[in-house]
Protein backbone atom coordinates (compact mmCIF):
# COMPACT_ATOMS: atom_id res chain seq x y z
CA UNK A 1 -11.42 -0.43 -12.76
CA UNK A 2 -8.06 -1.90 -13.24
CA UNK A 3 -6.48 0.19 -10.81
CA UNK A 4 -8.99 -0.40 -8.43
CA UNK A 5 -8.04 -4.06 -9.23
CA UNK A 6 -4.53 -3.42 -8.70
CA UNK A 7 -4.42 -1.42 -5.59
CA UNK A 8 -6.92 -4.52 -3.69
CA UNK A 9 -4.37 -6.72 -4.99
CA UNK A 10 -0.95 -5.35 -3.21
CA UNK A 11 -3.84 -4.77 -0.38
CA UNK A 12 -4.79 -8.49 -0.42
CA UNK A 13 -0.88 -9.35 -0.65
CA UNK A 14 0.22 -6.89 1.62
CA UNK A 15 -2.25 -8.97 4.21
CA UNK A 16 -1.65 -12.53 3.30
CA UNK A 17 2.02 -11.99 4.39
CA UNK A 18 1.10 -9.97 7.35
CA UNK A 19 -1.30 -13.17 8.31
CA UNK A 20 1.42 -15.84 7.77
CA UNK A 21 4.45 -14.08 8.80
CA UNK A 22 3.65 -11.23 11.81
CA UNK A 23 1.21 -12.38 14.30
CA UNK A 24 2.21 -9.27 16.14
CA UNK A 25 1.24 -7.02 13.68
CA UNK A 26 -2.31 -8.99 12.84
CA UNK A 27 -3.31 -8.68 16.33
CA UNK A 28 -2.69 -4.63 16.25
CA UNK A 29 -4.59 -4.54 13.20
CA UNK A 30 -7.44 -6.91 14.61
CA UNK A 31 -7.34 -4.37 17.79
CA UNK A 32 -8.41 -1.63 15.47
CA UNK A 33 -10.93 -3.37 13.18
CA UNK A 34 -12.39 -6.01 16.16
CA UNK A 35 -15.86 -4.08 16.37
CA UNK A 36 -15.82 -4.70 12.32
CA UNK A 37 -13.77 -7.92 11.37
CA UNK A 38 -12.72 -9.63 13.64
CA UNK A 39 -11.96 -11.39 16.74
CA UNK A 40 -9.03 -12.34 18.52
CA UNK A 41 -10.05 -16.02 18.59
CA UNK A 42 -11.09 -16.05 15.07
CA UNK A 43 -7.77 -14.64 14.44
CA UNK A 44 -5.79 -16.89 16.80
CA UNK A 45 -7.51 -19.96 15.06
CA UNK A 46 -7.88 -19.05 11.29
CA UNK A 47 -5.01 -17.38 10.59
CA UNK A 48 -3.07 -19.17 8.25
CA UNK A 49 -6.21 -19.68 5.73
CA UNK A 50 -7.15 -16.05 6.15
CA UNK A 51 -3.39 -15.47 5.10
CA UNK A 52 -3.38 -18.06 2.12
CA UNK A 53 -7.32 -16.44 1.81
CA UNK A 54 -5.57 -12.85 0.88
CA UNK A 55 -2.42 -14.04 -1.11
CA UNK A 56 -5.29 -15.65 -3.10
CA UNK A 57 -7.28 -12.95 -3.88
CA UNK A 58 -4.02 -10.84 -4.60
CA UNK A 59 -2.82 -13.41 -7.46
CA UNK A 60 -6.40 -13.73 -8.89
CA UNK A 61 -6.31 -9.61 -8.71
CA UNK A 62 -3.09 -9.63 -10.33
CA UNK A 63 -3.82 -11.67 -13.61
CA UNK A 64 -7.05 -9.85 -13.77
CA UNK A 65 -5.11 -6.31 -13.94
CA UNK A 66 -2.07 -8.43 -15.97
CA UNK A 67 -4.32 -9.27 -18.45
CA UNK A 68 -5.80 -6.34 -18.98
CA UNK A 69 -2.42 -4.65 -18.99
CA UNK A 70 -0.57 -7.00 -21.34
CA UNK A 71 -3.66 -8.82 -23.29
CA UNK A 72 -3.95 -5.88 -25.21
């Protein structure tokens, strides 16, 4: 479970930056997952706060597998 925790963590990291930094690259990912996710307006309009949304979940992710890690 903790690595499962881990891994969605540099996931959820890995896409907050992606969201803030490369619009570029979020629009090749949306072009993949748009029958799924997304679309581009959503995108377009929301993404800073999906960005700050991942980097979020990635930090709560982290001290959840930290803790487990070093609590011990």
């Amino acid at each position: 479970m903790t690595t499962i925790k881990l891994i969605l963590s540099i996931f959820f990291l890995f896409m907050g930056f992606i969201y803030l930094y490369n619009t570029n690259m979020v629009i090749k990912i949306n072009f993949y997952a748009r029958q799924f996710l997304f679309n581009d307006a959503y995108v377009l309009l929301y993404r800073k706060k999906i960005g700050i949304l991942f980097i979020l979940l990635a930090i709560i992710l982290f001290y959840m597998a930290g803790v487990h890690f070093f609590g011990k």
